[in-house]
N, C-alpha and C. Protein backbone atom coordinates (compact mmCIF):
# COMPACT_ATOMS: atom_id res chain seq x y z
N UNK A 1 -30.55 -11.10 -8.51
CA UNK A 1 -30.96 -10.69 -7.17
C UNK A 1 -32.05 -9.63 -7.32
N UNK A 2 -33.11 -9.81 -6.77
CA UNK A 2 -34.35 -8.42 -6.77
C UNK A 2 -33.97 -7.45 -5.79
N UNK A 3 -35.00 -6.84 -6.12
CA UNK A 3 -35.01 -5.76 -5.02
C UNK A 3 -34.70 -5.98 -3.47
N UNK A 4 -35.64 -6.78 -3.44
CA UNK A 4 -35.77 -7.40 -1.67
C UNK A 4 -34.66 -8.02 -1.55
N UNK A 5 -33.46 -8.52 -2.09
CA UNK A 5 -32.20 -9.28 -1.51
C UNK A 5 -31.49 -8.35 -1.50
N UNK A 6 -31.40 -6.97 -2.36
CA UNK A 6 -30.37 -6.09 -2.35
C UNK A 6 -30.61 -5.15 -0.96
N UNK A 7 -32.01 -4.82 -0.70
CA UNK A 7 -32.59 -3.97 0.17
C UNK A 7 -32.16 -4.84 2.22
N UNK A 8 -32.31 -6.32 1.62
CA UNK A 8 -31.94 -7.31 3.19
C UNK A 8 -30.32 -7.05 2.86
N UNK A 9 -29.43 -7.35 1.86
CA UNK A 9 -28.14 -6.97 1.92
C UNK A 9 -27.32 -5.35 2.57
N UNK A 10 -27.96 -4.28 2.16
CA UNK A 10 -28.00 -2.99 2.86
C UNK A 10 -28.39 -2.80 3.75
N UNK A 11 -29.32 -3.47 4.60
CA UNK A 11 -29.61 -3.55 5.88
C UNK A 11 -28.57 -4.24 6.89
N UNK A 12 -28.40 -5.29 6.49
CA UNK A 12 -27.34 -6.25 7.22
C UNK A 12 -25.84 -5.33 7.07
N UNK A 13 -25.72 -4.82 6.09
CA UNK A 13 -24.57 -4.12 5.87
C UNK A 13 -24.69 -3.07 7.13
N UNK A 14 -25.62 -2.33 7.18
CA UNK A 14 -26.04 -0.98 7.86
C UNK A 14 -26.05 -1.55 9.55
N UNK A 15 -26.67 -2.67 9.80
CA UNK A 15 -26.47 -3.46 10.94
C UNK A 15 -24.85 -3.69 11.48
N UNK A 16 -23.97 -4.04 10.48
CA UNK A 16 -22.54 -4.35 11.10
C UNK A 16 -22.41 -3.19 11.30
N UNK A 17 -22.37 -2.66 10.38
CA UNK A 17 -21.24 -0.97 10.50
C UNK A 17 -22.09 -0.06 11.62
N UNK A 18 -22.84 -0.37 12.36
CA UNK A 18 -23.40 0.51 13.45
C UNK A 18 -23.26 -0.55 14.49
N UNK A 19 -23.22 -1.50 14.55
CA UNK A 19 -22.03 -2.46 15.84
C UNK A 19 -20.80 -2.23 15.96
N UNK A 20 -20.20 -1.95 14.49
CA UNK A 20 -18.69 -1.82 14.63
C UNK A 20 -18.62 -0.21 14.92
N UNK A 21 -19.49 0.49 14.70
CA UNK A 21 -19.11 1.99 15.74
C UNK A 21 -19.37 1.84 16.76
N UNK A 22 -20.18 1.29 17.27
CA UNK A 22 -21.25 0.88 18.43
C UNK A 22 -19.71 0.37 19.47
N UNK A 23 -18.91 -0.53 19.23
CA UNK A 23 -18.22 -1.23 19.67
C UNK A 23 -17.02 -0.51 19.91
N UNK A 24 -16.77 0.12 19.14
CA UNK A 24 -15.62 1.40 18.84
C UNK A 24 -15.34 2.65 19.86
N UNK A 25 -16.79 3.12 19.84
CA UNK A 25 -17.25 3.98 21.00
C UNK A 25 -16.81 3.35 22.14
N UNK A 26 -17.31 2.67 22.63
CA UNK A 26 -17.41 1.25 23.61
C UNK A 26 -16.01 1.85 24.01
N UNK A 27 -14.95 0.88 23.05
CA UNK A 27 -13.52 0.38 23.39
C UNK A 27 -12.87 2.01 23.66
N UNK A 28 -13.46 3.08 22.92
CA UNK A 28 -13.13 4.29 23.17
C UNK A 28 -13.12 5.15 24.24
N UNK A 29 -14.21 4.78 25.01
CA UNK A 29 -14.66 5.26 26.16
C UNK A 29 -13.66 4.84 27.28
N UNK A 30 -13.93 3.61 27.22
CA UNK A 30 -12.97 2.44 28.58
C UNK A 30 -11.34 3.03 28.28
N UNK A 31 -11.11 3.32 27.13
CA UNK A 31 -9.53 3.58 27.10
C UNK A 31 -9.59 4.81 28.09
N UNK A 32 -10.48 5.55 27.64
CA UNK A 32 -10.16 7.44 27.70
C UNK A 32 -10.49 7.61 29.52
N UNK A 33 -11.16 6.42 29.58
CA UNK A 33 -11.60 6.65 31.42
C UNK A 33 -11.89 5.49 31.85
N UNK A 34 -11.44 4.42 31.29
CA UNK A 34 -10.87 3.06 32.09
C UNK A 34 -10.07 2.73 33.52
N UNK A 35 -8.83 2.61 32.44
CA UNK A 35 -7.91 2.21 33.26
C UNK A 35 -7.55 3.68 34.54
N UNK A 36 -7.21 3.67 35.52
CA UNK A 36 -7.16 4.44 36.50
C UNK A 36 -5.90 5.63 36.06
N UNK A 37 -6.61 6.83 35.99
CA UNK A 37 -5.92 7.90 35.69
C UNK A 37 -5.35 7.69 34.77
N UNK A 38 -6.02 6.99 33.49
CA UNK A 38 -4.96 7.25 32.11
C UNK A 38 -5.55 8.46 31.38
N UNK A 39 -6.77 8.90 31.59
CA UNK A 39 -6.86 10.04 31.00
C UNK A 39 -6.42 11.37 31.72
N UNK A 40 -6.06 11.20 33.03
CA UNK A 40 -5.23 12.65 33.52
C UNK A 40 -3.62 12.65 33.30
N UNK A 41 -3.52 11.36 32.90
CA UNK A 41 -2.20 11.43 32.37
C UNK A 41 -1.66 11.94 31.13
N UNK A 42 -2.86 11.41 30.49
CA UNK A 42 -2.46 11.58 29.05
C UNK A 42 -2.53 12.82 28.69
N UNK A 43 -3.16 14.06 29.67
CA UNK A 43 -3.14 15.29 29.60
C UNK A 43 -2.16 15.72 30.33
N UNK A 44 -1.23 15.44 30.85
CA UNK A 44 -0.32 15.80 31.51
C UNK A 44 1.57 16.11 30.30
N UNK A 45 1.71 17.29 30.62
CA UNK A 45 2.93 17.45 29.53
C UNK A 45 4.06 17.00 29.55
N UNK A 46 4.76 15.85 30.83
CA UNK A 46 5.10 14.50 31.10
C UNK A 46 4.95 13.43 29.78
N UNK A 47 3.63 13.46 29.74
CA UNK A 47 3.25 11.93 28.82
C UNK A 47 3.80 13.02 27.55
N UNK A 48 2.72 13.65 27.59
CA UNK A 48 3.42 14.57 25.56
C UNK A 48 4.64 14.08 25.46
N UNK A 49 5.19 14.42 26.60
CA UNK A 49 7.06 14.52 26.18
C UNK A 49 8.09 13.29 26.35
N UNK A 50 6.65 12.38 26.04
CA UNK A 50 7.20 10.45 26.31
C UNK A 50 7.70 10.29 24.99
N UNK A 51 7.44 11.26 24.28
CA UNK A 51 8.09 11.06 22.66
C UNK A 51 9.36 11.18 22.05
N UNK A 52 10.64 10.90 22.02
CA UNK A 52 11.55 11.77 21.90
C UNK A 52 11.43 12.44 20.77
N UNK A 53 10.48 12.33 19.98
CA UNK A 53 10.69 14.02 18.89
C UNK A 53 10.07 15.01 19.41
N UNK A 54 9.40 15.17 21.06
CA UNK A 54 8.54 16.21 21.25
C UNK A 54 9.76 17.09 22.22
N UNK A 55 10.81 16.45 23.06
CA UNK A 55 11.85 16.38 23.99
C UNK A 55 12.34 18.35 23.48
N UNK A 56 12.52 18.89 22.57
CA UNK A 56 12.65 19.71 22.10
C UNK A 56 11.46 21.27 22.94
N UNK A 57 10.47 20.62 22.23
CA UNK A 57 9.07 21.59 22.62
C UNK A 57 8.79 21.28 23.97
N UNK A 58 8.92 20.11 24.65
CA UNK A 58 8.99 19.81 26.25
C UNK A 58 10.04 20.96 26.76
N UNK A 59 10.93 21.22 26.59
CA UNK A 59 11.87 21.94 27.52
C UNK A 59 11.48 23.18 26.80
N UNK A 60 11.21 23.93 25.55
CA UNK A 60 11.21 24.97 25.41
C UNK A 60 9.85 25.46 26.05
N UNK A 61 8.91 24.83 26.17
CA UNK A 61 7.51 25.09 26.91
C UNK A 61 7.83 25.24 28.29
N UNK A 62 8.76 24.06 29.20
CA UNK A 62 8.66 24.18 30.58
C UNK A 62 9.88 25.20 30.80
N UNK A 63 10.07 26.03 29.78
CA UNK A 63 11.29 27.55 30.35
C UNK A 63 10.34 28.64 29.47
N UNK A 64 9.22 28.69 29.29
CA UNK A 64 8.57 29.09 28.28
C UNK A 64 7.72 30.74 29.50
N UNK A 65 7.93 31.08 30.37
CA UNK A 65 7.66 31.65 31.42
C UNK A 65 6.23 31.63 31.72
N UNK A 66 5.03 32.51 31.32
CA UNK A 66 3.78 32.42 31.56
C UNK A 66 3.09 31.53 30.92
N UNK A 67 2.84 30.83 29.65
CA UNK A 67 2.50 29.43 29.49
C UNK A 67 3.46 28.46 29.89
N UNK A 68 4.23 28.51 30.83
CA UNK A 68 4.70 27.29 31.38
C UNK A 68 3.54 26.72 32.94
N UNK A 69 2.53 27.12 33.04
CA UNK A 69 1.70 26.51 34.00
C UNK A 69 0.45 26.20 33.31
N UNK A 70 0.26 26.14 32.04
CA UNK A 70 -0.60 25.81 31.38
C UNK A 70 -0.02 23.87 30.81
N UNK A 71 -1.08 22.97 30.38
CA UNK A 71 -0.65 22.15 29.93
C UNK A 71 -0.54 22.05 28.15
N UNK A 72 -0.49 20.86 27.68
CA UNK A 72 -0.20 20.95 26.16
C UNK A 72 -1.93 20.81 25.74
N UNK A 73 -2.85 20.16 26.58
CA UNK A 73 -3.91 20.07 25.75
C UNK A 73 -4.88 21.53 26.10
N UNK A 74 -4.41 22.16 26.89
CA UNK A 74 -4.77 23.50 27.18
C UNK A 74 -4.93 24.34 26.00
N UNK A 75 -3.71 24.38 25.41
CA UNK A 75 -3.51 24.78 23.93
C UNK A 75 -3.86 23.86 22.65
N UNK A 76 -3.69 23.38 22.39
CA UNK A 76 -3.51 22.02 21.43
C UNK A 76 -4.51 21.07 21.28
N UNK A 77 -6.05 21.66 22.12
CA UNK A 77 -6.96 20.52 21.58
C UNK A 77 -8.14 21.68 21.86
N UNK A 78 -9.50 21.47 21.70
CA UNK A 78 -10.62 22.15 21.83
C UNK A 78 -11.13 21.93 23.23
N UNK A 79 -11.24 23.51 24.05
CA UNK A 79 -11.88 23.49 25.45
C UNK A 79 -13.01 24.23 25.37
N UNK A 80 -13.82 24.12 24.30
CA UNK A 80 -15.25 25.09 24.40
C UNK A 80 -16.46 23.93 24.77
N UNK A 81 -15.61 22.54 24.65
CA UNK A 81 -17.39 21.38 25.34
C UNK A 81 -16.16 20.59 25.95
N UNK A 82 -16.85 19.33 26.22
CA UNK A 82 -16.19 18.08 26.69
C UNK A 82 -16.14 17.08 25.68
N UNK A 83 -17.36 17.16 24.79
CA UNK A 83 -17.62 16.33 23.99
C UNK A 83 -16.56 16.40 22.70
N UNK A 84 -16.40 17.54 22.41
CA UNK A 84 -15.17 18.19 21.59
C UNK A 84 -13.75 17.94 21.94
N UNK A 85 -13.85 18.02 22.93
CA UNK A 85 -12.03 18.39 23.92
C UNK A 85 -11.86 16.07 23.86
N UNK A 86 -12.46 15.38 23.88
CA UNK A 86 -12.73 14.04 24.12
C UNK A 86 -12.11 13.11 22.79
N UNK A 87 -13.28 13.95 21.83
CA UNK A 87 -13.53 13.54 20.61
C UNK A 87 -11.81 13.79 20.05
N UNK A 88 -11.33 14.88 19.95
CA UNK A 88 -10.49 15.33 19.38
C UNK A 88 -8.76 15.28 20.39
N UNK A 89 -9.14 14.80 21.43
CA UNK A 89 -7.98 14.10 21.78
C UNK A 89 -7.41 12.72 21.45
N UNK A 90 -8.43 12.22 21.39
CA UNK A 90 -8.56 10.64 20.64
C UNK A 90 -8.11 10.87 19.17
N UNK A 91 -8.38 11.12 18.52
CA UNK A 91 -8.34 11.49 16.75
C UNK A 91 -6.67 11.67 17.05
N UNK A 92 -6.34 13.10 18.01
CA UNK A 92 -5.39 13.50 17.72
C UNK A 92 -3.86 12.61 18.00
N UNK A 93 -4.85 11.96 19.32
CA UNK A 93 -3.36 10.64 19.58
C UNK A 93 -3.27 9.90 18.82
N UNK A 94 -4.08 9.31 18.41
CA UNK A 94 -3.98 8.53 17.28
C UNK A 94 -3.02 8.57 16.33
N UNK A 95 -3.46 10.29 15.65
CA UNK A 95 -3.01 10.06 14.61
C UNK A 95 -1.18 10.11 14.89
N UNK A 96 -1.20 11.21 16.49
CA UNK A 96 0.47 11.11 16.52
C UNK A 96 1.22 9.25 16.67
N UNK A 97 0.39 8.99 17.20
CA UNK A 97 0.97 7.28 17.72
C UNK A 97 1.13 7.17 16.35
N UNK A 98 0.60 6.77 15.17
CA UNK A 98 0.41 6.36 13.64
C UNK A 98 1.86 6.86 12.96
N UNK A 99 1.73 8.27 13.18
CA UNK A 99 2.74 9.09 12.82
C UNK A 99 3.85 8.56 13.36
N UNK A 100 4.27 8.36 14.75
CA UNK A 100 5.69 8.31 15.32
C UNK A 100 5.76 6.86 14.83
N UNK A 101 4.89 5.95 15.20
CA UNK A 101 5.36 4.14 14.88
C UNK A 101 5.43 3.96 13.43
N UNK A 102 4.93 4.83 12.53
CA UNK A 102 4.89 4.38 11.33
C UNK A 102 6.94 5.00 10.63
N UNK A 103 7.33 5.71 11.24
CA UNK A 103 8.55 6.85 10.93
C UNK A 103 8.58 7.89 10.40
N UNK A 104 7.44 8.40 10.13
CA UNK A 104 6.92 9.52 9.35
C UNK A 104 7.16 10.82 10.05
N UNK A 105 7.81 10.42 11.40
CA UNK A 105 7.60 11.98 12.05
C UNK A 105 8.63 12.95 11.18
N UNK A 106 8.41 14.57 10.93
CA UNK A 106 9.14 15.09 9.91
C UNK A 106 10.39 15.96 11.05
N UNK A 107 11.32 16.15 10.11
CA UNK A 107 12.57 16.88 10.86
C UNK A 107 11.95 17.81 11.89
N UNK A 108 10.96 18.74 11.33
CA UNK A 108 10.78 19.70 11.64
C UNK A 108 8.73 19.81 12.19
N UNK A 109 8.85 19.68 13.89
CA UNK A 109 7.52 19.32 13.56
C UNK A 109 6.62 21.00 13.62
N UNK A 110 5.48 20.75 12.80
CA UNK A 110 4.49 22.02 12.45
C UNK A 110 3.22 21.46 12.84
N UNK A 111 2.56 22.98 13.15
CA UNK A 111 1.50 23.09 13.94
C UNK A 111 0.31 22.50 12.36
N UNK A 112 -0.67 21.29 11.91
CA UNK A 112 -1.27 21.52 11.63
C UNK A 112 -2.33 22.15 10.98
N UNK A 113 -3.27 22.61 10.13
CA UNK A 113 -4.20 23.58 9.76
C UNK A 113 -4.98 23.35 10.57
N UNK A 114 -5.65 22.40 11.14
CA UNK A 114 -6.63 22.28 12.19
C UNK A 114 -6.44 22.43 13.19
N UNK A 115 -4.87 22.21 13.80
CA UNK A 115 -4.38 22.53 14.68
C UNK A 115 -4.01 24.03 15.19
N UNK A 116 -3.94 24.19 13.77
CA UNK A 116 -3.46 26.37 14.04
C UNK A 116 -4.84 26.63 14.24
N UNK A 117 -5.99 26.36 13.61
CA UNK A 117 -7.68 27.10 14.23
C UNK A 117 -7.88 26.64 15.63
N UNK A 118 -7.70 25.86 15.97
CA UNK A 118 -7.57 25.01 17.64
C UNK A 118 -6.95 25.91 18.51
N UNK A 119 -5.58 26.11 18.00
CA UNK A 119 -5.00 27.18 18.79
C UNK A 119 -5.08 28.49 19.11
N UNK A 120 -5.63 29.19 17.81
CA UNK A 120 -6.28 30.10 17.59
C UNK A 120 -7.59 30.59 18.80
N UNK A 121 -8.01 29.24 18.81
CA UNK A 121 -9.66 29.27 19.31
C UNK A 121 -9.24 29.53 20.75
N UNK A 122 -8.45 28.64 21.17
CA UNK A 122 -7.77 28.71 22.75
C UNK A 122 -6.93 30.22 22.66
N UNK A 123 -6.28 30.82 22.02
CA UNK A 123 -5.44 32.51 22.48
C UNK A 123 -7.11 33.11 22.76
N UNK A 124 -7.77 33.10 21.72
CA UNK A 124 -8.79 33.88 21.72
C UNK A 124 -9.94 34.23 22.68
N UNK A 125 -9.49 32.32 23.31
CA UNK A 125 -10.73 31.81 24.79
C UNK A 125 -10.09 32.52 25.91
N UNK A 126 -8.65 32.07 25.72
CA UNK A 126 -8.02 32.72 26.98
C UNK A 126 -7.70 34.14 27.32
N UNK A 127 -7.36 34.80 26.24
CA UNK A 127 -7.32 36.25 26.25
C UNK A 127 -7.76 37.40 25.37
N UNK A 128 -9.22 36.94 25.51
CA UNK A 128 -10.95 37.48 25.15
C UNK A 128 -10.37 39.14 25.19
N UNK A 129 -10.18 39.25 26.47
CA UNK A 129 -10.74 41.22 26.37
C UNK A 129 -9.64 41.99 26.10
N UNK A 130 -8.00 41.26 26.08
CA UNK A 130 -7.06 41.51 25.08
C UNK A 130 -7.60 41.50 23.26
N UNK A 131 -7.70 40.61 22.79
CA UNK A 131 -8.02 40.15 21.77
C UNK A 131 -8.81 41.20 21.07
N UNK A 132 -10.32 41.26 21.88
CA UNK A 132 -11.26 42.41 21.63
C UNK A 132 -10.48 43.40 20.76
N UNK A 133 -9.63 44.11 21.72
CA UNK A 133 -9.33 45.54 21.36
C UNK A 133 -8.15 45.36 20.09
N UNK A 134 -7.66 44.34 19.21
CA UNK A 134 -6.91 44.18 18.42
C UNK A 134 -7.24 43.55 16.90
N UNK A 135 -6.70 44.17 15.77
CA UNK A 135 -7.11 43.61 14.68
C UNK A 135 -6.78 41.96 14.63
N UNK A 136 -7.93 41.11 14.23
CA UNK A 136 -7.58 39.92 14.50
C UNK A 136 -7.10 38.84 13.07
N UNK A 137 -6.81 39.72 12.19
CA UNK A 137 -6.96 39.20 10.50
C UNK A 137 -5.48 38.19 10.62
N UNK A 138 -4.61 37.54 11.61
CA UNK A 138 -3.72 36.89 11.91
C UNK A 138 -3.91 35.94 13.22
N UNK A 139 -2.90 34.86 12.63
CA UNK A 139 -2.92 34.27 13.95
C UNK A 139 -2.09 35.08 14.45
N UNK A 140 -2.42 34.46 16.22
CA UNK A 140 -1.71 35.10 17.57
C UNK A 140 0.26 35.40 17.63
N UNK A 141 0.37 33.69 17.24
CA UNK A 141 1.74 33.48 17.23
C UNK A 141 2.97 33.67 16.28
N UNK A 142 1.89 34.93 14.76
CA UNK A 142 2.63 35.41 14.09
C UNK A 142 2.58 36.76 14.33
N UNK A 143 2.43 37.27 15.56
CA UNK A 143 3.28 38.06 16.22
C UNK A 143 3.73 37.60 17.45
N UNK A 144 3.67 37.23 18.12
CA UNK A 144 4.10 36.59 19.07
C UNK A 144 4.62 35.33 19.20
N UNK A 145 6.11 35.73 18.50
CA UNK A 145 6.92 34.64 18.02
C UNK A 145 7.19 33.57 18.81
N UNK A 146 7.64 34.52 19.97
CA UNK A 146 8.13 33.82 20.89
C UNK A 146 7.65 32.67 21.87
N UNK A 147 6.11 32.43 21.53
CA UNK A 147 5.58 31.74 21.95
C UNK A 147 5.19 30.19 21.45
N UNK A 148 5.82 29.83 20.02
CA UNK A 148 6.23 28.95 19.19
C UNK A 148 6.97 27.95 20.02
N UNK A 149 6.81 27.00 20.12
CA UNK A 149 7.99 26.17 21.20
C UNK A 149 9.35 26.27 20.73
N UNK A 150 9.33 26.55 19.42
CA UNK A 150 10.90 26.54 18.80
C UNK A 150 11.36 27.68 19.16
N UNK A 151 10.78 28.88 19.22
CA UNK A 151 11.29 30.26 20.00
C UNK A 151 11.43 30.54 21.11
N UNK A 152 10.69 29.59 21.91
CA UNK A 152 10.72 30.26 23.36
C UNK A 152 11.53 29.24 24.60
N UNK A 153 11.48 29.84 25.73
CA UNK A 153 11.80 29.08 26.19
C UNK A 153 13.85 28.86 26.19
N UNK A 154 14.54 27.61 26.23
CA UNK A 154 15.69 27.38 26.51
C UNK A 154 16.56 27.76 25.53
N UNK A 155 15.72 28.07 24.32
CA UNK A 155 16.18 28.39 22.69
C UNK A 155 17.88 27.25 22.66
């Protein structure tokens, strides 16, 4: 094979795989704002708690006193764009759907590494001129235990 068949082979290659994102996006979009109100649902802490391994952090959140009028993606996903908060709700269902259908969910569920900077990013968005005045070399919720779904709330 020369040059020129390997160079038309990487092209054609480069052609599918930018249809098959192309298409992806597509099917991504219509899910996230398709069907009628599935994306205000899916932000709603109702659906979160369609899981029974979440049934736990559902009740300790909704007795949880001042973040109990907040929702789960309030905390738990990125609100500094749309494009971000979109992107990373998708990724993140995913990967829980994967997780729960596959049986992998663990005894004990934990916040993530990407998920603890996420959260991080949201204490920090939400309570800016608190924050300010405090050393910040920790996360929020290792002092503020109680705000852990496993601590708070119906215990």
């Amino acid at each position: 094979m020369g040059i020129r068949g390997f160079l038309g082979d990487k092209r054609k290659l480069l052609r599918i795989s930018g249809l098959v994102v192309l298409v992806l996006a597509v099917v991504g979009v219509y899910v996230n704002f398709g069907p009628p109100g599935l994306y205000a649902k899916s932000s709603s802490p109702e659906f979160c708690a369609q899981c029974h391994v979440m049934e736990a952090e559902y009740e300790n959140w909704f007795h949880s006193g001042g973040h109990s009028r907040l929702k789960c993606v309030d905390c738990h996903l990125p609100n500094d764009n749309m494009a971000r908060h979109v992107t990373w709700k998708g990724y993140e269902g995913m990967w829980d759907a994967f997780v729960f259908y596959s049986g992998r969910v663990p005894e004990r569920i934990e916040v993530s590494p990407s998920g603890a900077v996420i959260l991080q990013e949201n204490c920090r968005r939400c309570h800016a001129e608190t924050v300010a005045r405090i050393n910040e070399d920790r996360n929020c919720w290792q002092c503020h235990r109680r705000l852990s779904h496993r601590n708070s709330g119906a215990m």
